[in-house]
Protein backbone atom coordinates (compact mmCIF):
# COMPACT_ATOMS: atom_id res chain seq x y z
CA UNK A 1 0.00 0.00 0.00
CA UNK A 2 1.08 3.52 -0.73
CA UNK A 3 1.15 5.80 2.78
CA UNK A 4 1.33 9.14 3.25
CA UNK A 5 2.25 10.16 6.48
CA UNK A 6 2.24 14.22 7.25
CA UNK A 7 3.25 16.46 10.31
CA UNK A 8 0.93 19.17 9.22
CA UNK A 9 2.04 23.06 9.69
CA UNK A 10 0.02 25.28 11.62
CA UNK A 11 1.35 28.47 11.88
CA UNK A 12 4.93 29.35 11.88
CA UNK A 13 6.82 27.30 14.09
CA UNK A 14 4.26 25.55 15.48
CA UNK A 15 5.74 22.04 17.65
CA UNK A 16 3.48 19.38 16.86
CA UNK A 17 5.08 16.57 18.92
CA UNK A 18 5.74 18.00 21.82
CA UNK A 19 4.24 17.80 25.60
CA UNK A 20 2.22 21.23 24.65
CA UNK A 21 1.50 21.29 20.75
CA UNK A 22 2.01 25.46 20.37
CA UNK A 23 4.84 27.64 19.26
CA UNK A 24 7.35 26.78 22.40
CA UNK A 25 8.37 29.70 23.93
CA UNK A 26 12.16 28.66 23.41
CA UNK A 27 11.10 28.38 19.30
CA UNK A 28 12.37 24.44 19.74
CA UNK A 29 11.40 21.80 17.18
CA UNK A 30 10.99 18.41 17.99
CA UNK A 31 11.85 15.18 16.03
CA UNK A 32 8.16 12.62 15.26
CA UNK A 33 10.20 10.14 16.40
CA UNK A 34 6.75 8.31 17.19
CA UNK A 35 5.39 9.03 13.53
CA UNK A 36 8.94 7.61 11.69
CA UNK A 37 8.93 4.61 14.18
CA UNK A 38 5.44 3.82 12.65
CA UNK A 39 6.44 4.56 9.22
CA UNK A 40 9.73 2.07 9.42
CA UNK A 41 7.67 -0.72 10.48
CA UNK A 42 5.51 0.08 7.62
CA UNK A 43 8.92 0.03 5.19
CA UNK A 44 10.01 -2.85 7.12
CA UNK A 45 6.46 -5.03 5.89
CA UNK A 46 6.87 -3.45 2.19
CA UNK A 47 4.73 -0.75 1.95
CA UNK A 48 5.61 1.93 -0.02
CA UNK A 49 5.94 5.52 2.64
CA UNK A 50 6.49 9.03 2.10
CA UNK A 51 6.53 11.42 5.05
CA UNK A 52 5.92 15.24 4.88
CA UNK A 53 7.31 17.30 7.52
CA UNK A 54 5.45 20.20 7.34
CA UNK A 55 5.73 21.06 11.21
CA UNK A 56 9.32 21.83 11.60
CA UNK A 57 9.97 23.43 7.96
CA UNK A 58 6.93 25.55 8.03
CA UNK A 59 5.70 24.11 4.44
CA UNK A 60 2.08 26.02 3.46
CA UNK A 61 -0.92 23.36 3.41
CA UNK A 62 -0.70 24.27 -0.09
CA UNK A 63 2.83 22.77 -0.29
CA UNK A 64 2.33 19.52 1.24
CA UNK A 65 -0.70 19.26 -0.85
CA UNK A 66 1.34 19.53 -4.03
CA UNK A 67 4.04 16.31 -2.59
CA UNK A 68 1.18 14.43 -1.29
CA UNK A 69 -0.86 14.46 -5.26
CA UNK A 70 2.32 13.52 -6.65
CA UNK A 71 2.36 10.20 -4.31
CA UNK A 72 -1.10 9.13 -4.89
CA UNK A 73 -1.46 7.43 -1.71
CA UNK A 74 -4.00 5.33 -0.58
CA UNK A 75 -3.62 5.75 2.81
CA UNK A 76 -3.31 9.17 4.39
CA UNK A 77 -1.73 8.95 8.08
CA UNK A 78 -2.32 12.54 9.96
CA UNK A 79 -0.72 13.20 13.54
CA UNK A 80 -3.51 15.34 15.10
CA UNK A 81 -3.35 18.08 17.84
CA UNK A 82 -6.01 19.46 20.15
CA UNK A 83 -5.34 23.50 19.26
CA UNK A 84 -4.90 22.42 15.33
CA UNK A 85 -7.42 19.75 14.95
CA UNK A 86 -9.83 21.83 12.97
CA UNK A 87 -7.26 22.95 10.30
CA UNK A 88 -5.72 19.02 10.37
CA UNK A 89 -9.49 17.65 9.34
CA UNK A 90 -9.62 21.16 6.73
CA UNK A 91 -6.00 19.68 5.39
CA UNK A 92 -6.92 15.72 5.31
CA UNK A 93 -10.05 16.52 3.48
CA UNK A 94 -8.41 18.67 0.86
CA UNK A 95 -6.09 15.63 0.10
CA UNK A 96 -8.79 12.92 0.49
CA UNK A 97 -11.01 14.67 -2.48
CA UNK A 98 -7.63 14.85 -4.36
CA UNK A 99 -6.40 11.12 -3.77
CA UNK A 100 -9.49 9.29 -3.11
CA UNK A 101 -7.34 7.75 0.10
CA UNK A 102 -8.47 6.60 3.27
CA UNK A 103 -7.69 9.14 6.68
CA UNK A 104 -6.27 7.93 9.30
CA UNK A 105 -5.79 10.18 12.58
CA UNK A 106 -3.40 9.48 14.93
CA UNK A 107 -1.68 11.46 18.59
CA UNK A 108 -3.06 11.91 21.81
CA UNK A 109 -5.71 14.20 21.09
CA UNK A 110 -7.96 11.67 18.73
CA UNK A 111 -7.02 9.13 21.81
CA UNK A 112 -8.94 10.96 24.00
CA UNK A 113 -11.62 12.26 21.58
CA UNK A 114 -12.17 9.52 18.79
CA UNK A 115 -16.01 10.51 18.91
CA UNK A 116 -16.11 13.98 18.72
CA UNK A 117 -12.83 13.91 16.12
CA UNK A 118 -16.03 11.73 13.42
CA UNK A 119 -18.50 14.32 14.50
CA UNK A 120 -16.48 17.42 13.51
CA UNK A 121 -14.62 15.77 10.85
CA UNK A 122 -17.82 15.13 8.50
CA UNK A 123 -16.40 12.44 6.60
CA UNK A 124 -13.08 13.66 6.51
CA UNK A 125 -11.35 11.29 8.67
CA UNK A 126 -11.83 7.21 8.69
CA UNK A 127 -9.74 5.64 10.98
CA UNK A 128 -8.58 6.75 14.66
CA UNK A 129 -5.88 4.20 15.79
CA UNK A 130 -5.76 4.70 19.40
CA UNK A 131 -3.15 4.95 21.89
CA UNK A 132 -0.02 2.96 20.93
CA UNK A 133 -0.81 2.39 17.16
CA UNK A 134 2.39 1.30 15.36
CA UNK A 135 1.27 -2.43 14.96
CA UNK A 136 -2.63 -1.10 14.32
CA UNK A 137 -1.53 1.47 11.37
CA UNK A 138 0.37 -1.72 10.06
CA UNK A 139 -2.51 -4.04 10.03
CA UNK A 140 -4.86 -1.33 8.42
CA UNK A 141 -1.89 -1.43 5.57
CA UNK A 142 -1.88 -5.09 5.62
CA UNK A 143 -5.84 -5.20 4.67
CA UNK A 144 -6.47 -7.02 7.74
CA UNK A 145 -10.54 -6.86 8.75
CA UNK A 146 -11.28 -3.58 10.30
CA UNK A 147 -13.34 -5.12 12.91
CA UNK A 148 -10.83 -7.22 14.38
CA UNK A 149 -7.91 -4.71 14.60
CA UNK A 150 -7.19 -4.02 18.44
CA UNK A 151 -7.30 -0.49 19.22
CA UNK A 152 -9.00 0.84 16.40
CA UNK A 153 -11.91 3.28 15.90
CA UNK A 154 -13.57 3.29 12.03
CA UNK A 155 -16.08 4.73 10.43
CA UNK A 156 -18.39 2.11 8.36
CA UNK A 157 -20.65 4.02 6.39
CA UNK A 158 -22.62 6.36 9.09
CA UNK A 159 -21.85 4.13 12.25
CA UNK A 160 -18.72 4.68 14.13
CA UNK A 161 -17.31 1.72 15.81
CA UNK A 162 -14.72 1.48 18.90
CA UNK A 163 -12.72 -1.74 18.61
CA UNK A 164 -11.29 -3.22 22.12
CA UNK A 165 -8.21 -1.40 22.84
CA UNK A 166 -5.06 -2.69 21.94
CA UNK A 167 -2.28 -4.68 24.54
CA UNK A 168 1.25 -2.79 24.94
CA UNK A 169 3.85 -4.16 22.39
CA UNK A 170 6.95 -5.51 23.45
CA UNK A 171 9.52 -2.16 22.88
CA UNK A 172 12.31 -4.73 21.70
CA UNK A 173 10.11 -5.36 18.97
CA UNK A 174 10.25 -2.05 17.66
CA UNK A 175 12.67 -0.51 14.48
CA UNK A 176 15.02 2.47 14.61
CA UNK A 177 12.78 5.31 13.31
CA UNK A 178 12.82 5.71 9.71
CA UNK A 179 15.24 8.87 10.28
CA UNK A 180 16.46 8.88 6.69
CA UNK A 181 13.18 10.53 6.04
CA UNK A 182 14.29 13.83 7.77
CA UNK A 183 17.41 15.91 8.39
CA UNK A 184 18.35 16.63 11.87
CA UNK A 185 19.09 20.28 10.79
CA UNK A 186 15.27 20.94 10.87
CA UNK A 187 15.20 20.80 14.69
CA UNK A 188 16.68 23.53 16.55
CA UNK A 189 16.75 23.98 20.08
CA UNK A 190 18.93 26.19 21.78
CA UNK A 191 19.73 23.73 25.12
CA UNK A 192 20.92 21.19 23.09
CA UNK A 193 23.92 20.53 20.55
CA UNK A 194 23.18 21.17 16.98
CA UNK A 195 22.41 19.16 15.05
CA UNK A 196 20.80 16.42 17.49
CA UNK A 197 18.36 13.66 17.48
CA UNK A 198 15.77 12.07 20.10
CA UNK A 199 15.79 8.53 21.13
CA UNK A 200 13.44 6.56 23.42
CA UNK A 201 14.96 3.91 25.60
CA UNK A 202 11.74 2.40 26.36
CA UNK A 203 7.40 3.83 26.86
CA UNK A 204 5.46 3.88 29.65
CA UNK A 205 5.73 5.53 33.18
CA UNK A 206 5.33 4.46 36.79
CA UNK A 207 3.82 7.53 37.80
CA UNK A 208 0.48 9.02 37.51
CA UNK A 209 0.85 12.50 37.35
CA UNK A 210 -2.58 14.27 36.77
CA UNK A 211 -1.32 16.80 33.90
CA UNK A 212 0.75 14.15 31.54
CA UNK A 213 -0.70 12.71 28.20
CA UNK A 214 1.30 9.99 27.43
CA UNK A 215 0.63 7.45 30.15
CA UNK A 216 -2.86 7.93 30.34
CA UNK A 217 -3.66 8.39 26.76
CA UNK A 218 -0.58 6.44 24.71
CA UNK A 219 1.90 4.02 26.67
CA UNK A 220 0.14 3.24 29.97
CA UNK A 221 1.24 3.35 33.45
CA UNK A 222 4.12 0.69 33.30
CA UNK A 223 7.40 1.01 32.36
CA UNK A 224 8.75 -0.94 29.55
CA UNK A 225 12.42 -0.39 28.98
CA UNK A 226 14.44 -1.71 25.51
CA UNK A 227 17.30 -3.84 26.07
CA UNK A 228 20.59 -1.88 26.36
CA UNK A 229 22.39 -3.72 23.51
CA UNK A 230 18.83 -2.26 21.27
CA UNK A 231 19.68 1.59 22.99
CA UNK A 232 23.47 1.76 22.16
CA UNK A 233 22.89 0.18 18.43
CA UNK A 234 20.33 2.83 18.39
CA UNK A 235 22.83 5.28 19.02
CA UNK A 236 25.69 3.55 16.79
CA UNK A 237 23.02 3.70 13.80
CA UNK A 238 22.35 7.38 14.55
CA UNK A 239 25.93 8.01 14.49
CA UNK A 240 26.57 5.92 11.19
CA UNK A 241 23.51 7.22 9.27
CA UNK A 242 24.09 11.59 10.37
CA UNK A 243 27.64 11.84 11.12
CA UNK A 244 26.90 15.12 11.59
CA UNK A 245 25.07 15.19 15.00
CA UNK A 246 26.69 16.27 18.14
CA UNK A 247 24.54 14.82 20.76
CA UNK A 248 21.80 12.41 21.17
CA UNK A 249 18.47 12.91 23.91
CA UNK A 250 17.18 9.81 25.79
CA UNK A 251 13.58 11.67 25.41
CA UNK A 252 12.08 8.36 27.51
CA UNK A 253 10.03 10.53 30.22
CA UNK A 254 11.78 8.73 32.88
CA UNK A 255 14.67 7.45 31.68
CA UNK A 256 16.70 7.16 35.18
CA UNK A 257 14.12 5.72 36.84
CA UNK A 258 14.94 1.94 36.62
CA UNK A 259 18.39 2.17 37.87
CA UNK A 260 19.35 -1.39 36.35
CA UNK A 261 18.30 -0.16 33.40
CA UNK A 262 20.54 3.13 32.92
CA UNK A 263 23.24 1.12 34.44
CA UNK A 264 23.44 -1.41 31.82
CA UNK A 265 23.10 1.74 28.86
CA UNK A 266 25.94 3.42 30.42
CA UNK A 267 28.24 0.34 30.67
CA UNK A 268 27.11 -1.02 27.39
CA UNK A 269 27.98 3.05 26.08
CA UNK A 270 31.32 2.89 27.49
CA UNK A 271 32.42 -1.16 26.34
CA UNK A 272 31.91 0.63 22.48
CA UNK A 273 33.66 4.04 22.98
CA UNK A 274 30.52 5.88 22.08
CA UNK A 275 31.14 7.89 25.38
CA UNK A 276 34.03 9.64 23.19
CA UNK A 277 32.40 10.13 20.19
CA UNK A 278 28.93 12.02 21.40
CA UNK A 279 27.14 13.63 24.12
CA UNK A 280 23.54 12.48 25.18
CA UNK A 281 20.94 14.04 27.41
CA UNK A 282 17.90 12.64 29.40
CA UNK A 283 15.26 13.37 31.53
CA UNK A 284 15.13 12.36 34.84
CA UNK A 285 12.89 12.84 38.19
CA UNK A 286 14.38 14.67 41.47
CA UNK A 287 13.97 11.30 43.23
CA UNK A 288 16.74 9.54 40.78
CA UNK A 289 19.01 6.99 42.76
CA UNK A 290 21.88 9.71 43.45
CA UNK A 291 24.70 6.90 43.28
CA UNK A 292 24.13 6.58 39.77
CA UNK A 293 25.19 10.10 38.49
CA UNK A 294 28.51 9.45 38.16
CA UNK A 295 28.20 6.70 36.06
CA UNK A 296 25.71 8.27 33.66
CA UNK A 297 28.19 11.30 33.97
CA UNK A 298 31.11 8.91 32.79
CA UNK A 299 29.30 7.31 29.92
CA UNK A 300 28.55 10.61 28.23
CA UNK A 301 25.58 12.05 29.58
CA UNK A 302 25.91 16.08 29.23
CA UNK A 303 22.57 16.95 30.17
CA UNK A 304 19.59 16.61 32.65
CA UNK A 305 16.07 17.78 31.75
CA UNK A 306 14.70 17.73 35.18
CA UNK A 307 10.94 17.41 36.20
CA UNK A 308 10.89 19.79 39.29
CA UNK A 309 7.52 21.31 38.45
CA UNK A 310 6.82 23.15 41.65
CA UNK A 311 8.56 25.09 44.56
CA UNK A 312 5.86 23.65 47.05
CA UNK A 313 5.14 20.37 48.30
CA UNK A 314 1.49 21.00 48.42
CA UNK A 315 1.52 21.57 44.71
CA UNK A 316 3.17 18.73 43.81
CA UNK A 317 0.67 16.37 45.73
CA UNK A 318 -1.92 18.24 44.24
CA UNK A 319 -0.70 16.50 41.14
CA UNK A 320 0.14 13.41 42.05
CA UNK A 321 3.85 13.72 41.93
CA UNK A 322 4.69 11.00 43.70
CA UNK A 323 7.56 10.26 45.84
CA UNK A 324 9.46 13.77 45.41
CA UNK A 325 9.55 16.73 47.80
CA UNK A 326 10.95 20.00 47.49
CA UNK A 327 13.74 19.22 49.64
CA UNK A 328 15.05 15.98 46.84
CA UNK A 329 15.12 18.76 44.28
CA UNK A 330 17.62 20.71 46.03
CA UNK A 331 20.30 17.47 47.21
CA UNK A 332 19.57 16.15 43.57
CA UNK A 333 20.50 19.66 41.92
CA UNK A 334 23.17 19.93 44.66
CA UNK A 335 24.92 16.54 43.66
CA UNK A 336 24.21 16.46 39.88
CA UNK A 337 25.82 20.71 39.72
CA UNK A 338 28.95 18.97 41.39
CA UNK A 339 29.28 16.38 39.33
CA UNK A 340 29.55 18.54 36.14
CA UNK A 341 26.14 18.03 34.52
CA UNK A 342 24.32 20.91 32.37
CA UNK A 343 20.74 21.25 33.98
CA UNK A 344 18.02 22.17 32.91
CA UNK A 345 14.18 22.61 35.17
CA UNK A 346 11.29 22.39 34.00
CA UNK A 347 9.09 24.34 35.88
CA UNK A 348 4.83 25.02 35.94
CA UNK A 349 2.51 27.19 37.49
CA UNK A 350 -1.00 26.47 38.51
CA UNK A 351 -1.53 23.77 40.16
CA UNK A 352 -4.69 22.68 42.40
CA UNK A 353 -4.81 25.19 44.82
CA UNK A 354 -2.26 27.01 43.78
CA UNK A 355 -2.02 30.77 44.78
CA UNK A 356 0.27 33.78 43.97
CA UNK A 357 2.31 33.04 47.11
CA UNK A 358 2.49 29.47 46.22
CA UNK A 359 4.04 30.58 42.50
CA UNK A 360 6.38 32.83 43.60
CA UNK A 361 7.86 30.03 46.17
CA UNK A 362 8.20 27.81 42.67
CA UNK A 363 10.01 31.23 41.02
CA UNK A 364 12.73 31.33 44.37
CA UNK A 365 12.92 27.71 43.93
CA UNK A 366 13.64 27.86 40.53
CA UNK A 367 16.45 30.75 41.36
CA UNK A 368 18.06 29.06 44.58
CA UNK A 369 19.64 25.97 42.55
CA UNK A 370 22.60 25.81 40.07
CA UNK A 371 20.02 25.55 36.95
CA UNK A 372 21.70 26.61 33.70
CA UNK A 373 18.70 26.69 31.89
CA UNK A 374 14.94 26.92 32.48
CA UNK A 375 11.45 26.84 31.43
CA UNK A 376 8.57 27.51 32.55
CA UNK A 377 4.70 26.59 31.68
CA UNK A 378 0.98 27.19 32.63
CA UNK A 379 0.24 23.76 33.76
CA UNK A 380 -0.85 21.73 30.72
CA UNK A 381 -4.34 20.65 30.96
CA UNK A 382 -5.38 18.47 27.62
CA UNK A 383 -8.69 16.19 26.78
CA UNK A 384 -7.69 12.81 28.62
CA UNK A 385 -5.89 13.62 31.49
CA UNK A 386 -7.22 13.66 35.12
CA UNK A 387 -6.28 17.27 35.32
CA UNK A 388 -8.63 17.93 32.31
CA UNK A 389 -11.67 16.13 33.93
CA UNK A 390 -11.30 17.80 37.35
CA UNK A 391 -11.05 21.17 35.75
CA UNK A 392 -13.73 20.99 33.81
CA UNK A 393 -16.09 19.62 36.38
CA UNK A 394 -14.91 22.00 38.69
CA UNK A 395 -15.26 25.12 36.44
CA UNK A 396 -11.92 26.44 36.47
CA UNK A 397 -11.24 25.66 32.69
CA UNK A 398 -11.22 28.34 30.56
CA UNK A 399 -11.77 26.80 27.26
CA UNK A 400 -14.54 26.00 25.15
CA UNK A 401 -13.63 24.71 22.23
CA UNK A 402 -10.58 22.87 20.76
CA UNK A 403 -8.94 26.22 19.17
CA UNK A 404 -9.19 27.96 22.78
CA UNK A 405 -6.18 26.28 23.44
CA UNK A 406 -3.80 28.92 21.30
CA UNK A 407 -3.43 32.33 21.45
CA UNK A 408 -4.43 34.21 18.32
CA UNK A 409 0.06 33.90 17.10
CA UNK A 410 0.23 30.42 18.34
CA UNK A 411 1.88 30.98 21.72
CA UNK A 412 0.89 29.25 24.95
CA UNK A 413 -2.10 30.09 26.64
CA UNK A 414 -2.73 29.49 30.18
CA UNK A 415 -6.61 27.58 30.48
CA UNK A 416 -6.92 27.33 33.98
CA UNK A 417 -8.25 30.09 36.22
CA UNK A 418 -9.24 29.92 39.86
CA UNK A 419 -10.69 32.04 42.33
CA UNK A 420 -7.12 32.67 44.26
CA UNK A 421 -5.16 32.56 40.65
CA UNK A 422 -6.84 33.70 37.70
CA UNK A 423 -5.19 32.49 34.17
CA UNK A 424 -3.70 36.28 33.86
CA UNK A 425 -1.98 36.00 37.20
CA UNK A 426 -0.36 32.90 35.94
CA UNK A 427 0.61 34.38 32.92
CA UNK A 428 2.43 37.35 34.76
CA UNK A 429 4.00 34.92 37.11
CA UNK A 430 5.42 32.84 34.36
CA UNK A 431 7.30 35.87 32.44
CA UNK A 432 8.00 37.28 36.06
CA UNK A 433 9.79 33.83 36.63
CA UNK A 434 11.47 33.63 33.42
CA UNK A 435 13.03 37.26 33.81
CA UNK A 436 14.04 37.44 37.03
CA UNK A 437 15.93 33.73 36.60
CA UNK A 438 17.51 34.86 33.21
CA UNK A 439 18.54 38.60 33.98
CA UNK A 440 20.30 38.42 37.00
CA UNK A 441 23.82 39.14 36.16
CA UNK A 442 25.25 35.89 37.78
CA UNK A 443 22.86 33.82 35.51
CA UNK A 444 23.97 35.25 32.44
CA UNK A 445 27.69 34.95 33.92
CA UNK A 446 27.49 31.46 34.07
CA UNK A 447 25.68 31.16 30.76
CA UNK A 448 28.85 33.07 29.30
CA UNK A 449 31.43 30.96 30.80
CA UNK A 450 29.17 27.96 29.68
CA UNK A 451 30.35 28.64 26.14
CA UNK A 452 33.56 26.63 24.88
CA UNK A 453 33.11 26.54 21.42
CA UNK A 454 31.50 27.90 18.43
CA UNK A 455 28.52 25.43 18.51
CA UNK A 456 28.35 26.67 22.13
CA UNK A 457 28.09 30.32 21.27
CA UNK A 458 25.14 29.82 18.97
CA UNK A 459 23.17 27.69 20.96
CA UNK A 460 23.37 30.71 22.90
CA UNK A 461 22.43 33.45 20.45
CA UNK A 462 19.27 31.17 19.52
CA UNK A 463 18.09 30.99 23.05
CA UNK A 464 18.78 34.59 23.27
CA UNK A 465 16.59 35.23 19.96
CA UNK A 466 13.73 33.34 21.35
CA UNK A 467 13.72 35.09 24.68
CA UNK A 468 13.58 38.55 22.91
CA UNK A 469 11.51 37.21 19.65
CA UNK A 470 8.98 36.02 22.61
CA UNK A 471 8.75 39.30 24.87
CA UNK A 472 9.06 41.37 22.18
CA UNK A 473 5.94 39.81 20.56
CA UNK A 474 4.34 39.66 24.14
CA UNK A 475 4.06 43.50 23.76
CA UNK A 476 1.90 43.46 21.11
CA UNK A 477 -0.19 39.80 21.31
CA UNK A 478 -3.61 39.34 21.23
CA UNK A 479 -5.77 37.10 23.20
């Protein structure tokens, strides 16, 4: 079968794949490392597969219109977003009419909406594989019987019908992504080296945090990690294929968190030599086992993406953030600064009771530990999650419909509002927080004697672009 499969644009810059589908205030890109997984296993079975990456190089509807007619596929594979999902059903109908192709919808929006995704799509869209749908986009290419494929939702003629969901796959099972269909140089981000590519050492988390999509709505609440030879050929394949790339991110939410696991990367890392040839990144939890830093700092690793979230212990039980405390955040920041590691916190305001004075213990959190880097967020709050539901019955969520999410140029927009903490105090708080951490003058010190080479110094000057292009706009946005 011939397969499309597009990353849509929406809007200059817009990050499709990522934890908040918006134009990221850092003006990152991320890799569809999820969508080119999917498309190698459909290479792998002999289907023929184009993919258009319309996302990161800001390609007009019009232009991945004109590559998908030239294809003539038969199936049309669309990763879907809850702020874009009106213009992705406008786009898949424009090519259905032109191709006569089947639709298929995939992401964690349709996930949690397959029903109202028919409704508003008219006809437009045909097939919603659910959740974890590698092996369910490959049996809809196979031809297999729509009504037995696990984890499928299908329109047949005006009934829509939910298959049984789908088991989690066995992660050794899976390919390399197909990353020969992209060049590294379309993803810029300013905190890591340039070029770089994503890698996930496993799905699945062991937490239940009340704000994130992907266990609830894509990989479930168990951890399932690849085998550490599969990680390191990973990252030998990576190396082989873009010789080019400087560093590799381990963008597994919690990659640290089975301690056998990252000790058996790292020692596989260092028996090849890779430790000498590239850098790699990961994100981790405050409540990593501390004894294993050094090792992950001797194998290579450069960088820690850490999931602090809040300055308050209250707020991070209000989200089920279980097992950390304010007080791990600071020893774990504490240990990993000695131990030479870039790091980088990831930061949110407006939790579950959160109030002003709550926020601005997160901001003095934030600015009382050796963090090179920050960011932060509105809390998240997308169709799916527990966060959503409680919101929504409690009537402190501010949108009404699926473009609310956006602001009118694509930025962020905060959708929570409380009595004690209206969405416009969070707001302020957020750019409050990201000033005062990035203009003090020993901030910027460090982030000057960070820089020991060229690749260094523009990393720099990009971060420093998006923190202007992003004020700067700020001054003149709409709602």
């Amino acid at each position: 079968m011939k397969v499309a499969i597009l990353n849509p644009s929406f809007g200059k810059n817009f990050v499709r794949v990522a934890r908040w589908a918006a134009k990221s205030r850092g003006r990152v890109q991320r890799h569809p490392d999820y969508l080119l997984i999917a498309a190698q296993i459909l290479l792998d079975a002999g289907h023929e597969v184009i993919f258009v990456e319309a996302a990161a190089r800001n390609l007009t509807p019009e232009e991945s219109f004109a590559i998908i007619r030239a294809f003539k596929p038969q199936l049309l594979v669309i990763h879907a977003t809850t702020p874009s999902i009106y213009a992705d059903i406008e786009q898949a109908r424009v090519i259905k009419a032109e191709n006569a192709c089947d639709v298929a919808f995939v992401g964690q929006h349709v996930s949690a909406e397959p029903a109202n995704t028919f409704e508003i799509a008219k006809g437009a869209v045909d097939l919603i594989p659910r959740g974890e749908y590698d092996h369910t986009l490959l049996e809809v290419a196979n031809g297999v019987d729509r009504k037995v494929i696990a984890g499928l939702s299908w329109r047949n003629g005006s009934s829509i019908v939910a298959n049984p969901d789908r088991a989690p796959l066995d992660v050794n099972t899976l390919p390399f992504p197909a990353w020969h269909l992209i060049k590294p140089e379309w993803y810029p981000d300013a905190g890591k080296k340039y070029p770089f590519l994503t890698l996930f050492t496993g799905r699945g988390c062991n937490n239940a945090c009340t704000f994130c999509r992907d266990p609830q709505l894509m990989y479930g609440y168990r951890l399932r990690t690849r085998s550490a030879r599969s990680v390191v050929d990973e990252m030998e394949y990576d190396l082989k294929l873009f010789p080019q790339i400087r560093e590799i991110m381990f963008e597994t939410d919690t990659f640290a968190a089975d301690t056998r696991h990252v000790r058996e990367v790292c020692h596989e890392i260092l028996l090849r030599g890779l430790h000498k040839k590239i850098s790699w990144s990961c994100n981790t939890r405050i409540n990593t086992d501390l004894e294993i830093l050094p090792l992950m700092k001797e194998a290579g690793c450069r960088m820690l993406m850490v999931g602090y979230e809040f300055g308050t212990d209250e707020a991070l039980r209000a989200v089920r953030k279980g097992g950390v405390n304010v007080a791990m955040g600071r020893r774990f920041s504490q240990r990993a600064h000695e131990l030479g590691f870039t790091l980088h916190g990831c930061f949110m305001i407006g939790a579950p009771g959160e109030t002003k004075a709550s926020a601005r213990a997160t901001i003095d959190y934030a600015k009382s530990m050796p963090l090179d880097t920050i960011q932060i967020t509105g809390i998240a709050t997308y169709p799916g999650t527990t966060l959503y539901q409680w919101a929504k019955d409690n009537g402190y969520l501010l949108a009404k419909d699926w473009a609310d999410w956006l602001t009118a140029e694509g930025e962020q927009k905060t959708l929570l509002s409380y009595p004690q903490l209206s969405n416009n105090d969070i707001d302020a708080l957020i750019d409050t927080g990201l000033k005062e951490f990035y203009l003090r003058p020993a901030q910027m010190g460090r982030m000057l004697i960070s820089i020991r080479s060229m690749g260094d110094l523009l990393r720099k000057l990009y971060g420093f672009g998006a923190f202007v292009d992003y004020f700067w706009k700020k001054l003149f946005r709409k709602i």
